[in-house]
N, C-alpha and C. Protein backbone atom coordinates (compact mmCIF):
# COMPACT_ATOMS: atom_id res chain seq x y z
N UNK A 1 -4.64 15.40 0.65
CA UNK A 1 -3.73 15.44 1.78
C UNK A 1 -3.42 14.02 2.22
N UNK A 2 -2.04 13.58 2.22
CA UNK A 2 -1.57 12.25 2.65
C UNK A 2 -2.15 12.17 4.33
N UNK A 3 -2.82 10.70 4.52
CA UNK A 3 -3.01 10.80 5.85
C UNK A 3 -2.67 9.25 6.17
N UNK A 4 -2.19 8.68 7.26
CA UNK A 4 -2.15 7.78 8.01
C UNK A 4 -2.60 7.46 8.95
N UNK A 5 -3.52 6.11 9.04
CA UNK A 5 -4.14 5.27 10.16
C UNK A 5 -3.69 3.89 10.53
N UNK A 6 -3.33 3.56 12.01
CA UNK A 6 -2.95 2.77 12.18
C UNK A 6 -4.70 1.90 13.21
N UNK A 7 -4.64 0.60 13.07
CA UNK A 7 -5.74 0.05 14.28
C UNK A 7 -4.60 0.25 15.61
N UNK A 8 -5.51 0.64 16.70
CA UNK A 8 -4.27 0.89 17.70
C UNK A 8 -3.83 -0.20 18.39
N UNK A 9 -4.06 -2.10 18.04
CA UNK A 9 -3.57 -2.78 18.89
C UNK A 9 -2.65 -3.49 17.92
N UNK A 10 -2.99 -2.96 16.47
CA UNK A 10 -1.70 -2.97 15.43
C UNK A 10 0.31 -2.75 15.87
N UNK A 11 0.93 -3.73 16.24
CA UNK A 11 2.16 -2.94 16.81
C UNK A 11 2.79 -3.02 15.66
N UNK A 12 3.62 -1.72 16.04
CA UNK A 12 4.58 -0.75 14.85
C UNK A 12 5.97 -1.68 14.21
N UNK A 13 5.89 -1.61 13.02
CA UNK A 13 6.78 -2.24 12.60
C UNK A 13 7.55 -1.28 11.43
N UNK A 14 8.92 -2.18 10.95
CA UNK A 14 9.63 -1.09 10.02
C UNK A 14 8.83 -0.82 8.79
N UNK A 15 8.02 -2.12 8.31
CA UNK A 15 7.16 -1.69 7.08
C UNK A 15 6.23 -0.72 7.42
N UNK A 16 5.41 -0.78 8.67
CA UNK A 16 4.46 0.52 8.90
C UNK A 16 5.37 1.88 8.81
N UNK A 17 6.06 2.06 9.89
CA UNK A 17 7.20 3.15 9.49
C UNK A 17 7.60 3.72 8.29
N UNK A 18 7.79 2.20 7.46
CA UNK A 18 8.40 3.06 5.93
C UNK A 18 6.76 3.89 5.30
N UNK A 19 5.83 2.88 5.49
CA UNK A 19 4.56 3.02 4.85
C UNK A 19 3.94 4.74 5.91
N UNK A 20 3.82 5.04 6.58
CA UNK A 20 3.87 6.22 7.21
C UNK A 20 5.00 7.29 6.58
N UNK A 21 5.73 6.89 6.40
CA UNK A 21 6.47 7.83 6.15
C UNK A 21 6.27 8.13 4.29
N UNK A 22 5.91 6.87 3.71
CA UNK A 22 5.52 7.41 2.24
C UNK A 22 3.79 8.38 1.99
N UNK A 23 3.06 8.35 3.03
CA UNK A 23 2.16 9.04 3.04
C UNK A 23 2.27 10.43 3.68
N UNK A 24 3.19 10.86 4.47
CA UNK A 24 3.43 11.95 5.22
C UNK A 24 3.09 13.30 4.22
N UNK A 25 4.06 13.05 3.23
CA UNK A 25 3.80 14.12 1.71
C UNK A 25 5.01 14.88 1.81
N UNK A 26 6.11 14.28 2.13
CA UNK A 26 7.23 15.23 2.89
C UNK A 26 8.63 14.02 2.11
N UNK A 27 8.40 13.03 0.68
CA UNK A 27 9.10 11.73 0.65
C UNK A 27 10.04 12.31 -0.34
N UNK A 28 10.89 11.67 -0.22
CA UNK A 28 12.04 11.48 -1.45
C UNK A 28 11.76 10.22 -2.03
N UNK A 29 11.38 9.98 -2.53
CA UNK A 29 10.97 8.89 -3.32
C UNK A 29 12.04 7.75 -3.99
N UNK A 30 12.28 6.36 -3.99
CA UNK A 30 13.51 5.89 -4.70
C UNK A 30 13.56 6.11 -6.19
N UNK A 31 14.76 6.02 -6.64
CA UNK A 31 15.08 6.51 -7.82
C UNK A 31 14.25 5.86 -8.96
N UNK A 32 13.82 4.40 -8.78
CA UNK A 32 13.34 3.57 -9.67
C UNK A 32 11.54 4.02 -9.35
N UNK A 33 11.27 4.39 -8.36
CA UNK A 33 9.84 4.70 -8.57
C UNK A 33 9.96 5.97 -9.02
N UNK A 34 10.52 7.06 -9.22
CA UNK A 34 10.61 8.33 -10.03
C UNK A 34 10.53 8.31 -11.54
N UNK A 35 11.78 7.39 -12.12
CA UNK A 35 11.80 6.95 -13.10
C UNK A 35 10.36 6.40 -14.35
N UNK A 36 9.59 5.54 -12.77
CA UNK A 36 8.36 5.21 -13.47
C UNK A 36 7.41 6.09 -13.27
N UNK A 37 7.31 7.20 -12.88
CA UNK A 37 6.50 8.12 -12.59
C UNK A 37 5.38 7.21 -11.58
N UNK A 38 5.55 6.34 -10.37
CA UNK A 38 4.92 5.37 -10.02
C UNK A 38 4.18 6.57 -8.55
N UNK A 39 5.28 7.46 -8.40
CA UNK A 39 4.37 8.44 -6.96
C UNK A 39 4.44 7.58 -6.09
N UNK A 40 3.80 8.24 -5.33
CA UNK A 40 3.52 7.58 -3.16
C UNK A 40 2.27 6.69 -3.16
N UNK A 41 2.12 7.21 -1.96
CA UNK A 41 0.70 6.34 -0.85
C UNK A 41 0.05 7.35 -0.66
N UNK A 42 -1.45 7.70 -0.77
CA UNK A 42 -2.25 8.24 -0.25
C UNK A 42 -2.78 7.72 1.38
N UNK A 43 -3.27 6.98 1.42
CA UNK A 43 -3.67 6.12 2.76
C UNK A 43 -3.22 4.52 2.83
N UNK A 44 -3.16 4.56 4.42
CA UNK A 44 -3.12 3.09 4.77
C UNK A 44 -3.74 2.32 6.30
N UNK A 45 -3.62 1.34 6.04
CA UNK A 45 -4.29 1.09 7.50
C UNK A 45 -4.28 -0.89 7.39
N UNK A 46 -4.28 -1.23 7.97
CA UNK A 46 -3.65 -2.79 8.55
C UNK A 46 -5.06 -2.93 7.25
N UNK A 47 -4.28 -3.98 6.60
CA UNK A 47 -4.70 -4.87 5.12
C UNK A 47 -5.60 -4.32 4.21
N UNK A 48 -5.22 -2.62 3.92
CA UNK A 48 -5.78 -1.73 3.09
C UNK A 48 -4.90 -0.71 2.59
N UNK A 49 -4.97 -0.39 1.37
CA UNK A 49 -4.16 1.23 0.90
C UNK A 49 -4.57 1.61 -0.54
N UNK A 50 -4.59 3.05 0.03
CA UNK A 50 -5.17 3.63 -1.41
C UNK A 50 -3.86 4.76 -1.65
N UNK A 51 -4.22 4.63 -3.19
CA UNK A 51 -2.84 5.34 -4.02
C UNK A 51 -4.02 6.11 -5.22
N UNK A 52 -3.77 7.15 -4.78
CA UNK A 52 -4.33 8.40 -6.35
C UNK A 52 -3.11 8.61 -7.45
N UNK A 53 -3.20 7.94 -8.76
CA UNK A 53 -2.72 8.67 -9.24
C UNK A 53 -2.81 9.57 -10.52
N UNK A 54 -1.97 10.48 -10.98
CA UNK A 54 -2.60 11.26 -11.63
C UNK A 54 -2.10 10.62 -13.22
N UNK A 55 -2.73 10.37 -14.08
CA UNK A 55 -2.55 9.38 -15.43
C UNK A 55 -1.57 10.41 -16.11
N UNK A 56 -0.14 9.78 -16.39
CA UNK A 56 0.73 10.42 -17.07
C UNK A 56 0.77 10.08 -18.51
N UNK A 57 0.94 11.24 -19.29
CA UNK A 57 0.38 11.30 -20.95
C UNK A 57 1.25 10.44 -21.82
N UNK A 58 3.05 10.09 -20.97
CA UNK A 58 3.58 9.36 -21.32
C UNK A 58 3.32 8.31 -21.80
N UNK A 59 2.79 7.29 -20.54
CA UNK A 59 2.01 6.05 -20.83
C UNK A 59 1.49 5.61 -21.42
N UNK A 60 0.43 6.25 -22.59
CA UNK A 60 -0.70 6.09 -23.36
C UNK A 60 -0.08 5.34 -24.16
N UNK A 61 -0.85 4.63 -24.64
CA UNK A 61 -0.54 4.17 -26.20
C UNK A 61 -1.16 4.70 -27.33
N UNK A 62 -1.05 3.94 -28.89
CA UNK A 62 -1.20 5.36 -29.74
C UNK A 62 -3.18 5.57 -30.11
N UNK A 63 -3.57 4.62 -29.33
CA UNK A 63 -4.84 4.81 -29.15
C UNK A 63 -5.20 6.12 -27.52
N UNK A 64 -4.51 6.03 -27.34
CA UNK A 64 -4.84 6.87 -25.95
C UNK A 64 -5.12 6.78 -24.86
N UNK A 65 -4.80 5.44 -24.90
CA UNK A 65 -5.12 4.86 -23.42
C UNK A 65 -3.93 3.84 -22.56
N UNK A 66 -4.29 3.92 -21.64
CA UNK A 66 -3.06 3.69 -20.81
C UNK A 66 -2.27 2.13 -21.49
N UNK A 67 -1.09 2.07 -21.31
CA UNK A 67 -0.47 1.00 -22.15
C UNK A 67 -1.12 -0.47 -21.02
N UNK A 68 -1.42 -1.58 -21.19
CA UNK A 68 -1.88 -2.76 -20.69
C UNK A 68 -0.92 -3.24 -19.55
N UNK A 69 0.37 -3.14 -19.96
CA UNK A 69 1.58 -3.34 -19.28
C UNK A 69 1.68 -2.89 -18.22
N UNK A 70 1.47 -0.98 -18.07
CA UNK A 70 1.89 -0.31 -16.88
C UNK A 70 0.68 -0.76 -15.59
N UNK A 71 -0.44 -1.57 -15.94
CA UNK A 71 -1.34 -1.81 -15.07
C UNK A 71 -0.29 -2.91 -14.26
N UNK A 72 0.48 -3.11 -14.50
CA UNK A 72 1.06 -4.22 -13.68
C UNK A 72 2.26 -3.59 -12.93
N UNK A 73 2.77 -2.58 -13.67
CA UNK A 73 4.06 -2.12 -12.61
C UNK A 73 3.22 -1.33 -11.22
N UNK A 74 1.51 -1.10 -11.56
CA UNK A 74 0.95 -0.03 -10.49
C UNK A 74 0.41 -1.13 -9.75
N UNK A 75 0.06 -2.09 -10.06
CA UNK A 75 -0.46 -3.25 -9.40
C UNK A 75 0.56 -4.11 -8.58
N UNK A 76 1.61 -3.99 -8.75
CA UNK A 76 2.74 -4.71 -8.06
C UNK A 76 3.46 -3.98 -7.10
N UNK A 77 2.97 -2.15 -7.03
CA UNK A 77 3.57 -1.32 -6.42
C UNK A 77 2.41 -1.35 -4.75
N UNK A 78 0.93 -1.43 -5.59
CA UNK A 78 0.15 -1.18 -4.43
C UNK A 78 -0.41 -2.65 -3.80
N UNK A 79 -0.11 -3.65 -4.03
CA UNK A 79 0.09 -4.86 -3.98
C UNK A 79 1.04 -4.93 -3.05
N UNK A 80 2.17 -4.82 -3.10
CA UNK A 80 3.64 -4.47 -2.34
C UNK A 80 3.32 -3.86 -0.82
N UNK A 81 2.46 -2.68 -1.09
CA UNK A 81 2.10 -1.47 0.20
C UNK A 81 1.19 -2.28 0.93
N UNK A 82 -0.18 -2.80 0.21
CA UNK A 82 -0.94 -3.22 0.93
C UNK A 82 -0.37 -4.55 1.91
N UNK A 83 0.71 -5.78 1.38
CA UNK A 83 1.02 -6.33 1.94
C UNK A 83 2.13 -6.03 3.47
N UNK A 84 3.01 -4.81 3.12
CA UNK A 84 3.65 -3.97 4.10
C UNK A 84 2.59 -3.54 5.24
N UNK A 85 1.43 -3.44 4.77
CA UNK A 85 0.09 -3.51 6.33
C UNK A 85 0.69 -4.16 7.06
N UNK A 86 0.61 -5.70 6.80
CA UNK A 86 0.52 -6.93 7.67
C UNK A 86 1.82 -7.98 8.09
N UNK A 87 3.00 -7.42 7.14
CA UNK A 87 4.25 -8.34 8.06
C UNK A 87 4.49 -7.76 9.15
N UNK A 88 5.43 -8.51 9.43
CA UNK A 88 6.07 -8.31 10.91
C UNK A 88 7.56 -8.19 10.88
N UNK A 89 8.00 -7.53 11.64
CA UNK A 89 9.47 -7.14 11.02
C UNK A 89 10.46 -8.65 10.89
N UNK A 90 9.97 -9.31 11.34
CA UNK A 90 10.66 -10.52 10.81
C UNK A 90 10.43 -11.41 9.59
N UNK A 91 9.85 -10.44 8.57
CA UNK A 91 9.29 -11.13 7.34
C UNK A 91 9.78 -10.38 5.98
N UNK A 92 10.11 -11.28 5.28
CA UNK A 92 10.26 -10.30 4.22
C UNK A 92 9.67 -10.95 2.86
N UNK A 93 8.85 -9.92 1.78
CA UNK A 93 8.34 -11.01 0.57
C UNK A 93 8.68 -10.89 -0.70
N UNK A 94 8.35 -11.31 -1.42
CA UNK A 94 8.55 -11.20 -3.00
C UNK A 94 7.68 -11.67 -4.10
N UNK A 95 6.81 -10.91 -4.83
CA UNK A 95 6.36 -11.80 -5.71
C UNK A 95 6.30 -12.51 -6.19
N UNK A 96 5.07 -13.49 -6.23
CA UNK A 96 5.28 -15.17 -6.82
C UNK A 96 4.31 -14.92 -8.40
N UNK A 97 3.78 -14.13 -8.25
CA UNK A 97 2.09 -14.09 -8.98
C UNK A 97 1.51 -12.50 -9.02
N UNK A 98 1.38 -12.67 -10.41
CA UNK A 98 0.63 -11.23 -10.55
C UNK A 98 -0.40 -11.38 -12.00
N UNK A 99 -1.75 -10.66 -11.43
CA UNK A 99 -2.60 -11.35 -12.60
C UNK A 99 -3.57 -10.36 -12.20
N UNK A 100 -3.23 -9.67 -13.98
CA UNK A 100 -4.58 -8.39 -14.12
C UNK A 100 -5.45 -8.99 -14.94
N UNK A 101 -7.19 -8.62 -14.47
CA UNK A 101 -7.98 -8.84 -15.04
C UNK A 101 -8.23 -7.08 -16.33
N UNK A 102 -8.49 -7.15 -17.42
CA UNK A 102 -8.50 -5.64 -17.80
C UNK A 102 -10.37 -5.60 -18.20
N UNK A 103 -11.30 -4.63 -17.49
CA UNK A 103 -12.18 -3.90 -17.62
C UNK A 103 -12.73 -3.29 -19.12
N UNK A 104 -11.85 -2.08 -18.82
CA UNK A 104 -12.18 -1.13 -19.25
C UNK A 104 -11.08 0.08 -19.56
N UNK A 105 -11.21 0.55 -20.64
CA UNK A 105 -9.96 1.51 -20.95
C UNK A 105 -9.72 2.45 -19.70
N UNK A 106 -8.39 2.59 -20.04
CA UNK A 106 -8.35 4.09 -19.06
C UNK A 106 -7.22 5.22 -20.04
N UNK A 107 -8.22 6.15 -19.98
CA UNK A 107 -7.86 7.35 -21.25
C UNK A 107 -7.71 8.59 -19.83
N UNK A 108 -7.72 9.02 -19.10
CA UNK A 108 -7.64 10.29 -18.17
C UNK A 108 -7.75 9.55 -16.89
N UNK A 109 -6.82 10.37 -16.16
CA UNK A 109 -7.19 10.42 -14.57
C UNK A 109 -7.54 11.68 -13.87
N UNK A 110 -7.07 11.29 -12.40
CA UNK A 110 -6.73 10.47 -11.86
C UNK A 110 -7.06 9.21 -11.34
N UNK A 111 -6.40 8.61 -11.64
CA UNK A 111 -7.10 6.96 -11.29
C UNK A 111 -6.79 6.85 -9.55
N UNK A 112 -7.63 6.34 -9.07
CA UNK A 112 -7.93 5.45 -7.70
C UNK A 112 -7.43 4.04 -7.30
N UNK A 113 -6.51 3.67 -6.87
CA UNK A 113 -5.95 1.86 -6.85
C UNK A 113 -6.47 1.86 -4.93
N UNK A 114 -7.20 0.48 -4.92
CA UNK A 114 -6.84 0.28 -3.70
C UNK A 114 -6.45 -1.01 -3.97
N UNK A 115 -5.74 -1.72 -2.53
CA UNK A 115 -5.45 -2.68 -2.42
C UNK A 115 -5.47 -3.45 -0.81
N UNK A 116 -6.11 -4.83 -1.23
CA UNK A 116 -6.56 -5.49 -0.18
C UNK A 116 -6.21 -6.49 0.39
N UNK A 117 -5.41 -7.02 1.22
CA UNK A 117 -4.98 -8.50 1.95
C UNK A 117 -6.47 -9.03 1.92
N UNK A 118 -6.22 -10.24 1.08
CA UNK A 118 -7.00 -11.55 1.37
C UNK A 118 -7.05 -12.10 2.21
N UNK A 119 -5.78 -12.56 2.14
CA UNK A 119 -5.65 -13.89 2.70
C UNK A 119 -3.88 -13.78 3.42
N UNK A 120 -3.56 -14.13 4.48
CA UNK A 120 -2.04 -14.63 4.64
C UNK A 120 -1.93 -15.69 5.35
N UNK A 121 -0.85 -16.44 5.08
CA UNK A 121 -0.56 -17.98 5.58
C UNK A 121 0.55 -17.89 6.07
N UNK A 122 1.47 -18.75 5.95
CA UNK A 122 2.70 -18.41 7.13
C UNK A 122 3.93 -19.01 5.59
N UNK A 123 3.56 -18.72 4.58
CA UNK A 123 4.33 -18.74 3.52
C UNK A 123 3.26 -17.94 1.97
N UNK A 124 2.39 -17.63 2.38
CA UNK A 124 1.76 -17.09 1.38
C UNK A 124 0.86 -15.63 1.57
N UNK A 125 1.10 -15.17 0.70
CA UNK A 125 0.63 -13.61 1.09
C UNK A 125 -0.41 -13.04 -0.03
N UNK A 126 -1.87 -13.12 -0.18
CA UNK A 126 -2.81 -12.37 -1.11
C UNK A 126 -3.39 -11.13 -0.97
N UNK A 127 -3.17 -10.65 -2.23
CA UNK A 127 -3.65 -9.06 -2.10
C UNK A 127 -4.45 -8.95 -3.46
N UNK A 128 -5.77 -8.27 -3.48
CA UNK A 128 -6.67 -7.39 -4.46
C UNK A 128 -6.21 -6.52 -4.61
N UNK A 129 -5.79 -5.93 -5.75
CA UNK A 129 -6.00 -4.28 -6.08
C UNK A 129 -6.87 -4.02 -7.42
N UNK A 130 -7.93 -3.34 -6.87
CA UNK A 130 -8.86 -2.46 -7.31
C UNK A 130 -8.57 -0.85 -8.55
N UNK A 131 -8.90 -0.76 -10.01
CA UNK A 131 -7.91 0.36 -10.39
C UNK A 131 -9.54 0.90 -10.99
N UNK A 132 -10.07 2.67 -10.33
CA UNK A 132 -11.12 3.00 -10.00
C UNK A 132 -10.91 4.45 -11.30
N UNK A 133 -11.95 4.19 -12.12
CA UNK A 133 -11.46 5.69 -13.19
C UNK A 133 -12.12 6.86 -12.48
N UNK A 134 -11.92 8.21 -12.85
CA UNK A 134 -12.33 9.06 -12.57
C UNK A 134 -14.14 9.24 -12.60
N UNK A 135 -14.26 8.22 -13.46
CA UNK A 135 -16.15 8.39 -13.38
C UNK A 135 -16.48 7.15 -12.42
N UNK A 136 -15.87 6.35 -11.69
CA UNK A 136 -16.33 5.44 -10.76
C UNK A 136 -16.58 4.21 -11.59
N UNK A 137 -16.07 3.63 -12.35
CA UNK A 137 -15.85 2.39 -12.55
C UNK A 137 -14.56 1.57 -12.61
N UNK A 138 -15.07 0.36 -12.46
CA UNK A 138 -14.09 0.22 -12.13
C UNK A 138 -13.01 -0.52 -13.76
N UNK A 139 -12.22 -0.30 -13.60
CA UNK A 139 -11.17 -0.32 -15.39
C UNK A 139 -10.53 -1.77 -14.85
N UNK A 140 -10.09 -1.87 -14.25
CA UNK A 140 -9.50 -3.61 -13.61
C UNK A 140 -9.48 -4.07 -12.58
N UNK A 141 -8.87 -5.16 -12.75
CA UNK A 141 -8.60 -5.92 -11.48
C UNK A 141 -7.28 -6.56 -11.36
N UNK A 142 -6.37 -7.06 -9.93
CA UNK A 142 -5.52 -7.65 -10.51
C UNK A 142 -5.65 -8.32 -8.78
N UNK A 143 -4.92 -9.39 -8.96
CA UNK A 143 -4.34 -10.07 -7.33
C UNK A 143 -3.14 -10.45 -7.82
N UNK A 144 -2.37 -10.27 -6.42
CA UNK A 144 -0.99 -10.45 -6.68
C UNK A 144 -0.60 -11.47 -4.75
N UNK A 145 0.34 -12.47 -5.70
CA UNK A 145 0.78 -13.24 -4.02
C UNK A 145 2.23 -12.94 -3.98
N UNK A 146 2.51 -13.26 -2.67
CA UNK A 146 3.58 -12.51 -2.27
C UNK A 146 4.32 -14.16 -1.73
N UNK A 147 5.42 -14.19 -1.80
CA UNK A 147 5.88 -15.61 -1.68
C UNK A 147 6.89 -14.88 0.11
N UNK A 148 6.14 -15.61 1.13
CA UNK A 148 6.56 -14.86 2.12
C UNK A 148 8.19 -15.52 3.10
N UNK A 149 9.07 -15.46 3.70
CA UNK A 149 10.18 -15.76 4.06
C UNK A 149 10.57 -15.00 5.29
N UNK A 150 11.43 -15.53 6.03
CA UNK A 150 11.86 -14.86 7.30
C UNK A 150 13.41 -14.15 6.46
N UNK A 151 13.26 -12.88 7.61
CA UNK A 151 14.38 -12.21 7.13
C UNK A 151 15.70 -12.40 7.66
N UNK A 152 16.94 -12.08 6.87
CA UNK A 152 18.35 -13.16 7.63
C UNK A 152 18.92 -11.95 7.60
C-alpha cells in the first residue's frame, strides 16, 4: 500500500506534491516512465524514498539477470525522488553524475531501491541509492549528484 510521510515542520512544496501524489496509488504515470516499465514511489519522507519494484523478464539478459545498464535508468529515477524530498520550489536540478557500484546479480524480484540525500550545498545535490534483492542483500550501489539551479 502506497503511503506518504511528511516531517511536520517540512513546508509543502510542488516537488512534495508531485512526490505525494506518485505514492497515492491512484497515478497516471508519464509516458516515458511506462515505456521503461520504471513504476511509482512506494514511500517518502524529507531525504528518503523507497521504490518496490517488481523485476520485469524483459530486462534480463541472456544469462538471466538483470541487464547492468537498467541499474542506472532505476538509479537515476530514485535518485531524482529522493532529491524532490529536499528542494524548494525555487530550485530546479539535473544530473551531473551517476555511478553504480554492481554487487551482486539480480535474477528475480521484487527488488527494494532506497534512496538517500547526503549531502546538499547551494549548487550541489547528493543522493545514495541502495538496490535490496528479495533475500536481503544488498546487489548495488550507486550515488548520483544533482547539479542544482534556481528556477526561471
Amino acid at each position: 500500500m502506497p503511503t506518504t510521510s511528511h516531517a511536520s515542520d517540512a513546508p509543502d512544496t510542488h516537488w512534495r506534491d508531485r512526490l505525494s501524489y506518485l505514492t497515492s496509488g491512484n497515478v497516471d504515470l508519464p509516458l516515458l516512465v511506462q515505456k521503461l516499465s520504471l513504476g511509482g514511489l512506494e514511500h517518502w519522507e524529507p531525504g528518503h524514498v523507497r521504490k518496490v519494484w517488481a523485476l520485469e523478464p524483459d530486462f534480463l539478459n541472456a544469462e538471466g539477470f538483470l541487464f547492468g545498464g537498467y541499474y542506472g535508468v532505476l538509479a537515476d529515477q530514485v535518485a531524482t525522488f529522493a532529491a524532490m524530498t529536499v528542494l524548494g520550489n525555487e530550485e530546479v536540478m539535473r544530473t551531473a553524475s551517476l555511478h553504480v557500484d554492481y554487487y551482486r546479480p539480480i535474477a528475480e524480484g521484487p527488488l527494494t531501491l532506497t534512496g538517500n540525500v547526503t549531502n546538499k550545498s547551494s549548487s550541489l545535490l547528493h543522493v545514495e541509492i541502495h538496490f535490496m534483492r528479495p533475500d536481503g542483500k544488498l546487489a548495488a550501489r550507486a550515488q548520483a549528484v544533482f547539479a542544482l539551479r534556481a528556477a526561471t
